[in-house]
C-alpha atoms as a PDB file:
ATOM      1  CA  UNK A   1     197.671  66.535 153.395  1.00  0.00           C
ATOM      2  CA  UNK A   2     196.724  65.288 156.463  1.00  0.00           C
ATOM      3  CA  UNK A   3     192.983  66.148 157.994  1.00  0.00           C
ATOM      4  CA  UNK A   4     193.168  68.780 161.072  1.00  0.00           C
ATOM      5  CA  UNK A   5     189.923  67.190 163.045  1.00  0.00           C
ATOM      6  CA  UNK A   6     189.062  67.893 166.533  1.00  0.00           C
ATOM      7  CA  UNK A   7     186.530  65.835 167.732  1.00  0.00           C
ATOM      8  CA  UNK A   8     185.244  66.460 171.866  1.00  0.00           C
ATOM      9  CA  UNK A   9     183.582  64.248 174.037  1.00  0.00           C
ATOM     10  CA  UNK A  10     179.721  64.256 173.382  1.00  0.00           C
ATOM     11  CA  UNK A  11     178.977  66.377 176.861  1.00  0.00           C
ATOM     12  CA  UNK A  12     181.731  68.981 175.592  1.00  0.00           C
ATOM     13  CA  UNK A  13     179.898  68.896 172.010  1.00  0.00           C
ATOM     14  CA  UNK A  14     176.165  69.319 173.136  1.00  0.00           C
ATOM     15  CA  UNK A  15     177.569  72.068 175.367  1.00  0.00           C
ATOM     16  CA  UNK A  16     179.738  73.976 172.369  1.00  0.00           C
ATOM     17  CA  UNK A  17     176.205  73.169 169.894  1.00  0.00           C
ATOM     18  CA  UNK A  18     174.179  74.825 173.068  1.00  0.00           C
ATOM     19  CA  UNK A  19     176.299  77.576 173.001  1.00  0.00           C
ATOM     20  CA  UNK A  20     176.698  78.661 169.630  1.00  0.00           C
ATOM     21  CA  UNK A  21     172.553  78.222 169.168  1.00  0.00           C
ATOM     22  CA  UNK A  22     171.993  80.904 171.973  1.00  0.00           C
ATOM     23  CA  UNK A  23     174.224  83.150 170.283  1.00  0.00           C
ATOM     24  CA  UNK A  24     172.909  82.792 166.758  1.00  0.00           C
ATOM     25  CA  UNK A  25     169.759  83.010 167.628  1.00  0.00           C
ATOM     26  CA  UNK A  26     170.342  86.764 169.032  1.00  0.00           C
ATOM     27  CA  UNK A  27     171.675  87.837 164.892  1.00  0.00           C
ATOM     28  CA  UNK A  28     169.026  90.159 164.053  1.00  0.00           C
ATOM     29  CA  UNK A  29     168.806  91.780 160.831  1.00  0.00           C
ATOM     30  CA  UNK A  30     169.685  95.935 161.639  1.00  0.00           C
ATOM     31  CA  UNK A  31     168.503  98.817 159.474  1.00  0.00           C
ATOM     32  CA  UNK A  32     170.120 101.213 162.062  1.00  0.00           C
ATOM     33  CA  UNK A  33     173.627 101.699 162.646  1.00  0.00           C
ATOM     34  CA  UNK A  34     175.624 103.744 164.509  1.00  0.00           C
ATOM     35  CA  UNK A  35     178.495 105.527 162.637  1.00  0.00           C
ATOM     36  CA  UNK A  36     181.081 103.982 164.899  1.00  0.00           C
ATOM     37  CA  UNK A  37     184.244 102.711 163.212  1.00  0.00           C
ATOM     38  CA  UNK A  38     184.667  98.992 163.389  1.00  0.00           C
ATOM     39  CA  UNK A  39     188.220  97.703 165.670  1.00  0.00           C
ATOM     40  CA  UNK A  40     190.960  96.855 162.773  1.00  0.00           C
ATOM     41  CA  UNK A  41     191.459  93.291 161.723  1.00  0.00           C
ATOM     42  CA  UNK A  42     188.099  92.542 162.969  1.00  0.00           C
ATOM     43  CA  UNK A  43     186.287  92.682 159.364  1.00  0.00           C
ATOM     44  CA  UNK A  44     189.500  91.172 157.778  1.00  0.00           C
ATOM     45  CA  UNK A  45     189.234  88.049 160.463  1.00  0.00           C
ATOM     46  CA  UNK A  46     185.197  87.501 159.364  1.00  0.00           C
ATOM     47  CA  UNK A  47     186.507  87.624 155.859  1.00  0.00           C
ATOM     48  CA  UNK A  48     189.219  84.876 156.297  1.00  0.00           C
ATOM     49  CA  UNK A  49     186.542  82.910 157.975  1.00  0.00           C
ATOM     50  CA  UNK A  50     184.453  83.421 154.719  1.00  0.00           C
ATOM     51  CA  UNK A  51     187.266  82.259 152.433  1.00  0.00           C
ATOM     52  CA  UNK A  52     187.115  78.772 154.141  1.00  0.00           C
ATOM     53  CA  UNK A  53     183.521  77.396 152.950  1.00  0.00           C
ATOM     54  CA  UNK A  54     183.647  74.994 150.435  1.00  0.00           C
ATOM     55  CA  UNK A  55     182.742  75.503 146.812  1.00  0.00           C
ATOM     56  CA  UNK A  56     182.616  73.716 143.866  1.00  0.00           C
ATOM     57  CA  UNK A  57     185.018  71.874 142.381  1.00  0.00           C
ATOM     58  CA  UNK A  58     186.832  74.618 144.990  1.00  0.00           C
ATOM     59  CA  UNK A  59     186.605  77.227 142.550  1.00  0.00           C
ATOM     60  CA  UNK A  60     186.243  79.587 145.091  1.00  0.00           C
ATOM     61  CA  UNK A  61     183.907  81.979 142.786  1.00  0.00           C
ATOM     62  CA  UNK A  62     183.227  84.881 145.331  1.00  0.00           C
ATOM     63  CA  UNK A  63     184.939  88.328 145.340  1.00  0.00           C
ATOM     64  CA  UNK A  64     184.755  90.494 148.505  1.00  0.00           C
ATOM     65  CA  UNK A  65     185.126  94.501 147.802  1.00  0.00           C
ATOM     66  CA  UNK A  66     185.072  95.913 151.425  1.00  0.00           C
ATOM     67  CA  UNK A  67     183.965  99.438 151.209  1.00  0.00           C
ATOM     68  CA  UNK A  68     184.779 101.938 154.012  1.00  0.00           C
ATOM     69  CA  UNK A  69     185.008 105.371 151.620  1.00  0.00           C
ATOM     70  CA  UNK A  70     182.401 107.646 152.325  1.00  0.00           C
ATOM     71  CA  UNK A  71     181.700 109.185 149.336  1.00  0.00           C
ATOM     72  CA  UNK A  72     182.006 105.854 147.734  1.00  0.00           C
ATOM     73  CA  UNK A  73     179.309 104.854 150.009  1.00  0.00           C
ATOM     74  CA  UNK A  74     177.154 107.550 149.440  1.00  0.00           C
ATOM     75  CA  UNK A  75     177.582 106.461 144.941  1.00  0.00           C
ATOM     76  CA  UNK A  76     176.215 103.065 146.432  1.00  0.00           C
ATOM     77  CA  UNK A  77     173.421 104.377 147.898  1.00  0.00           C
ATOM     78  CA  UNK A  78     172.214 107.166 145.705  1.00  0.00           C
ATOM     79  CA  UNK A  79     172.258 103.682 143.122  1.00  0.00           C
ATOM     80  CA  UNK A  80     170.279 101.542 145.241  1.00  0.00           C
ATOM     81  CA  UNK A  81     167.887 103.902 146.370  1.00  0.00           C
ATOM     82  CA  UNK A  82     167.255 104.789 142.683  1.00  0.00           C
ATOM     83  CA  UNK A  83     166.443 100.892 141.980  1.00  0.00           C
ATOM     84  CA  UNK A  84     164.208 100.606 145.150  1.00  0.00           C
ATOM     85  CA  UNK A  85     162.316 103.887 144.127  1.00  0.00           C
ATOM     86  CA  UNK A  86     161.473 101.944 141.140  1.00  0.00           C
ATOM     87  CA  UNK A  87     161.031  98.565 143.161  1.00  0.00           C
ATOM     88  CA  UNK A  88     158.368 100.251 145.296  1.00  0.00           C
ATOM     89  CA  UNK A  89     156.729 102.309 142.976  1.00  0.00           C
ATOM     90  CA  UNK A  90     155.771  99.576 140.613  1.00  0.00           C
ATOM     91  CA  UNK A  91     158.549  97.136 139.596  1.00  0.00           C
ATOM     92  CA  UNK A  92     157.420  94.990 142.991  1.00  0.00           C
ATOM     93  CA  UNK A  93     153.917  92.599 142.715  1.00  0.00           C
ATOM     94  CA  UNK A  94     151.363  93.468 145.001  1.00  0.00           C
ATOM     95  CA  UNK A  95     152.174  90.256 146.780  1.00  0.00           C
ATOM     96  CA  UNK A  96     155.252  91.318 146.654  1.00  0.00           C
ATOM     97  CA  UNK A  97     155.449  94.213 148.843  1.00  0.00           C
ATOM     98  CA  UNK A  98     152.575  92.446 151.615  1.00  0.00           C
ATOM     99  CA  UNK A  99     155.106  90.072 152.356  1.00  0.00           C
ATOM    100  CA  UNK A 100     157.447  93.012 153.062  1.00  0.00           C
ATOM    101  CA  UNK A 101     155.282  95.436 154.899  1.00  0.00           C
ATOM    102  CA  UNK A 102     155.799  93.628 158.484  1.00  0.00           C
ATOM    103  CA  UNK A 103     159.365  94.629 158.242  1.00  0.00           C
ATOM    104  CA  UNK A 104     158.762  98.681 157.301  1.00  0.00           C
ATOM    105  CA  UNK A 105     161.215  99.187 154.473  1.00  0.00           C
ATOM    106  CA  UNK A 106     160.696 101.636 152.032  1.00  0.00           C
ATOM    107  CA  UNK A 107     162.754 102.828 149.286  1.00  0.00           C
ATOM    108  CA  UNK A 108     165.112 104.596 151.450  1.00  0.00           C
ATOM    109  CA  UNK A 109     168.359 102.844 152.734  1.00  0.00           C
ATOM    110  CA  UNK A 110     170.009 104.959 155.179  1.00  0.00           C
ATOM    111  CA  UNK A 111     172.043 102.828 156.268  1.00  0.00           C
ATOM    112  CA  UNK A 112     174.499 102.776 153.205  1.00  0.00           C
ATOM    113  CA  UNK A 113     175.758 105.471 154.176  1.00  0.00           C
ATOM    114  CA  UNK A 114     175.578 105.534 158.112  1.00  0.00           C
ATOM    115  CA  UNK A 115     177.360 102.079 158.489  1.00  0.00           C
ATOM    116  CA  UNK A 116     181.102 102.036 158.741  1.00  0.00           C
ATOM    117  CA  UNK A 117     181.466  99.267 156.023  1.00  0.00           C
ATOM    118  CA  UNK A 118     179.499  97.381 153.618  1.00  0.00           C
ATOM    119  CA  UNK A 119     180.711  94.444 151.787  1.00  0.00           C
ATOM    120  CA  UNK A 120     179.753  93.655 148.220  1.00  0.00           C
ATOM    121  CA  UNK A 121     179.271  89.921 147.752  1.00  0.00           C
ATOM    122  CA  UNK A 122     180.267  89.491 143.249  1.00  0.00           C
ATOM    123  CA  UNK A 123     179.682  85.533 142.085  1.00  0.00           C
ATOM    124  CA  UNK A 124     182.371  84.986 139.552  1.00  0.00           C
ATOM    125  CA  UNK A 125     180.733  83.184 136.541  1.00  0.00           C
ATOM    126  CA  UNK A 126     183.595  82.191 135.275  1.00  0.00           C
ATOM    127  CA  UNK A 127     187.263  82.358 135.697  1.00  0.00           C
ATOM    128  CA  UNK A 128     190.580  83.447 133.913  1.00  0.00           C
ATOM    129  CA  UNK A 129     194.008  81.420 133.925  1.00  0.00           C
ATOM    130  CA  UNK A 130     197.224  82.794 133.291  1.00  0.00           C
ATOM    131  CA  UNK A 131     197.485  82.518 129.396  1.00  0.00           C
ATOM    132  CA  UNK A 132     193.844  84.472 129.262  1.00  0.00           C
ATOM    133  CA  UNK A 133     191.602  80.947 128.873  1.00  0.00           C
ATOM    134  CA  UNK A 134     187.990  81.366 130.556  1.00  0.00           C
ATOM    135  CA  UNK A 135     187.828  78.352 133.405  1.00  0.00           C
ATOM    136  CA  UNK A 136     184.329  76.973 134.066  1.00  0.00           C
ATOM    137  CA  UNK A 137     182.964  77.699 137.562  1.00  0.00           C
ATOM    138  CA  UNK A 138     180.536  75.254 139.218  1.00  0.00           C
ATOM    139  CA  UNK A 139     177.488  75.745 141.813  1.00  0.00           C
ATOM    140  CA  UNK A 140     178.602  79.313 142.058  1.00  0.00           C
ATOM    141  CA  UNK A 141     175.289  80.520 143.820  1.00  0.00           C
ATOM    142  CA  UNK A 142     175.404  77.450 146.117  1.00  0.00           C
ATOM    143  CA  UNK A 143     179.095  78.275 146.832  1.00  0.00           C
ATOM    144  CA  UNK A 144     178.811  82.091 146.971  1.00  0.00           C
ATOM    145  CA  UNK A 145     175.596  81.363 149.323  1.00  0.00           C
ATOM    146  CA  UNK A 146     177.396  79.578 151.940  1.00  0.00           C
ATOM    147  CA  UNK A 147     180.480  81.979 152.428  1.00  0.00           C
ATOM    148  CA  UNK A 148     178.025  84.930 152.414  1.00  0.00           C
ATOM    149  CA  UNK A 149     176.524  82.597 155.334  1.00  0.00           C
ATOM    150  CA  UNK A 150     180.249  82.218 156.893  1.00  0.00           C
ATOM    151  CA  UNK A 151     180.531  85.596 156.760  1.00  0.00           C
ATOM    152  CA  UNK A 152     177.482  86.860 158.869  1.00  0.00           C
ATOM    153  CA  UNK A 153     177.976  83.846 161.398  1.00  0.00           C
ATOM    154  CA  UNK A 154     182.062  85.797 161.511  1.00  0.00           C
ATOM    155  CA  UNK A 155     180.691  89.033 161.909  1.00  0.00           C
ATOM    156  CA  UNK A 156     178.243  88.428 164.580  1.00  0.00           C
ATOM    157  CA  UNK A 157     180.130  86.012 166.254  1.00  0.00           C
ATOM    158  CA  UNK A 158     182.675  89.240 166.622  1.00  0.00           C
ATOM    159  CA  UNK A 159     180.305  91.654 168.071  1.00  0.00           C
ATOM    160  CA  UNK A 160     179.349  93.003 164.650  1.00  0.00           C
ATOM    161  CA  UNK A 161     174.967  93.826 163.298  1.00  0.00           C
ATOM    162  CA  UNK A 162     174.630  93.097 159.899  1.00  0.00           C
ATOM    163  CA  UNK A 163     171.924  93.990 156.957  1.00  0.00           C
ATOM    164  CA  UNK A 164     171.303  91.924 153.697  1.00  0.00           C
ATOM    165  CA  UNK A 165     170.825  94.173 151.129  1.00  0.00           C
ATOM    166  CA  UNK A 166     169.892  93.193 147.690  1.00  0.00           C
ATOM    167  CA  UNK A 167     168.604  96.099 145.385  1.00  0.00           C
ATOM    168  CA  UNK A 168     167.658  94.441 141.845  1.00  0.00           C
ATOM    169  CA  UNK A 169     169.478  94.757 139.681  1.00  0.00           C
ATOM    170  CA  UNK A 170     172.569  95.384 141.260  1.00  0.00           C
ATOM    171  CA  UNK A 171     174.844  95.746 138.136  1.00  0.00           C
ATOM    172  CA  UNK A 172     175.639  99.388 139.270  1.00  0.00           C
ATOM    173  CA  UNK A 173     177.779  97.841 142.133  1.00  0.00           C
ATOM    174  CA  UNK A 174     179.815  97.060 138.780  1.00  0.00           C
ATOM    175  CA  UNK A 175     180.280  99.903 137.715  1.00  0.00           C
ATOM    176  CA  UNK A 176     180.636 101.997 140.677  1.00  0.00           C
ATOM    177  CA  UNK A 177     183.414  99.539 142.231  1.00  0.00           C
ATOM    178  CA  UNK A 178     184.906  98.874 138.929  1.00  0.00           C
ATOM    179  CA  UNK A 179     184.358  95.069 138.643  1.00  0.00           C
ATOM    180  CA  UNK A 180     184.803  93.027 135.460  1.00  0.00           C
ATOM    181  CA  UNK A 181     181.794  92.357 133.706  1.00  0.00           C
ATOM    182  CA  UNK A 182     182.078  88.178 134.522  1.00  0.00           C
ATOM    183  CA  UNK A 183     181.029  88.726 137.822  1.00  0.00           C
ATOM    184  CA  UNK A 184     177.917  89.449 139.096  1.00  0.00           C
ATOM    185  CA  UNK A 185     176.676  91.369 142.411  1.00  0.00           C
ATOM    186  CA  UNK A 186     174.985  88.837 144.306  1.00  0.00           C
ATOM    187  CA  UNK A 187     174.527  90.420 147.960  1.00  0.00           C
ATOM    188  CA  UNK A 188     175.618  93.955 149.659  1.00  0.00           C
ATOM    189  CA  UNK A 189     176.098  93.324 153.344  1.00  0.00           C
ATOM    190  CA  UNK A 190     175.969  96.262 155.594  1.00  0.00           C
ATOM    191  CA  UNK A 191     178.308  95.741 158.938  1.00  0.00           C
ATOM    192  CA  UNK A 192     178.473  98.330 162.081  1.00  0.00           C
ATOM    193  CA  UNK A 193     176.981  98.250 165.436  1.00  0.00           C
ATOM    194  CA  UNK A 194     173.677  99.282 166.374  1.00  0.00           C
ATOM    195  CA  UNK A 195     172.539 102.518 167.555  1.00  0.00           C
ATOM    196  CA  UNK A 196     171.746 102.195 171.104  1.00  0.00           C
ATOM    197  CA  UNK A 197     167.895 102.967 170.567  1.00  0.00           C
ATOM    198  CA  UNK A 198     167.970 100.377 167.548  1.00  0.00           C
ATOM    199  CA  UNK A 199     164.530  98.625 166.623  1.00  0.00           C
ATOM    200  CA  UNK A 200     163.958  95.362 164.865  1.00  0.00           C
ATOM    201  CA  UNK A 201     160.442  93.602 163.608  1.00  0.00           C
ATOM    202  CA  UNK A 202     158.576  91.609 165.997  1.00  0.00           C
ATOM    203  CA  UNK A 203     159.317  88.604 163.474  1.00  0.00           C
ATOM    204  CA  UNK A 204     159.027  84.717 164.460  1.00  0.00           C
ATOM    205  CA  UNK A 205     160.930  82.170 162.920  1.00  0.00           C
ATOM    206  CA  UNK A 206     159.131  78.564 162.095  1.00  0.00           C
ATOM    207  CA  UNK A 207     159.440  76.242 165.229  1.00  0.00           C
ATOM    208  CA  UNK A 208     161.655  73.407 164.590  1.00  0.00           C
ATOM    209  CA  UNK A 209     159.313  70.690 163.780  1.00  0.00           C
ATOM    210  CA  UNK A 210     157.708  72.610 160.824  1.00  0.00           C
ATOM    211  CA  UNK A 211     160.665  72.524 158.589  1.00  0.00           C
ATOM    212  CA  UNK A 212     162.867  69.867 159.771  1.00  0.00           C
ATOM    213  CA  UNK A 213     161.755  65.834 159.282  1.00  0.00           C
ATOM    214  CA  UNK A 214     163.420  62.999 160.963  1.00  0.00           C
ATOM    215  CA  UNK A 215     163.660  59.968 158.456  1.00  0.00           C
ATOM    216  CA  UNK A 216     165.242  56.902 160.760  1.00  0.00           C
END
């Protein structure tokens, strides 16, 4: 098939790259969301956009469960605040939880249960074809990774505050939403807007020149 490009003049490009770096920029990580119901379509549009990263071999080894039920909500979080109680309490190097104590989380996760949706993120290890035969996935992390990344560029880009969430282990995101047991729960990602008096760490990221080399 024939490649849909569309290429823009360089002023038209440096002014698209300008824009979309002054939005990104703004994504903040949110632990506090208001219980307001997201517009329809808009979750299902950030999804579609997610579907389109590349993978390996296109394998396409990431499963979306979009979960809106409250009481289903409430199983997720009685879970992963059960794992984080653990996490906290001694699971978690002392090095561990300094690195985290700039960003004031604790074991309790509020927000699984206050935001209108969260997403759980599986990475298929392997496939099935139609007569039953397991098909070899490759780079599934990588590939998993960069949707996930699609997906909170979507969601932002639409308005939307998002959360990371990544309890270890997660395998009771299994059994609670019923997956099979080849794939694996690789992120939970919280969607919603903000409450109006929201707070976020007073976090810096690296300037440019400390992670990025020019080679000519």
């Amino acid at each position: 098939m024939k490649l849909e490009f569309r290429e823009y003049e360089p002023k038209e490009m440096l002014a698209k790259s300008s824009e979309f770096l002054e939005s990104v920029v703004r994504r903040r990580t949110v632990r506090d969301f208001d219980t307001r119901a997201v517009p329809a379509g808009v979750i299902e549009n950030a999804l579609k956009a997610a579907l389109s990263a590349p993978s390996g071999a296109n394998r396409q080894p990431w499963r979306f469960v979009v979960v809106t039920n409250p009481e289903i909500k409430q199983k997720i979080r009685e879970a992963a605040e059960a794992e984080e109680k653990e996490f906290y309490a001694g699971r978690a190097p002392d090095e561990w939880l300094e690195a985290l104590a700039p960003l004031g989380t604790d074991e309790h996760k509020p927000f699984l249960t206050e935001a209108p949706v969260l997403i759980a993120i599986f990475l298929e290890r392997y496939g099935i074809d139609s007569n039953g035969k397991r098909i070899k996935n490759y780079y599934t992390p990588e590939s998993v990774g960069i949707a996930t990344g699609f997906l909170l560029c979507a969601l932002h880009n639409a308005g939307l505050a998002t959360l990371t969430h990544t309890p270890s282990p997660m395998g009771f995101l299994n059994r609670i939403l019923n997956r099979p047991a080849r794939e694996r729960a690789f992120l939970l990602l919280v969607a919603g807007y903000p409450q109006q008096d929201a707070t976020v760490p007073d976090i810096h990221k690296f300037p440019y020149d400390h992670v990025v080399s020019l080679v000519d």
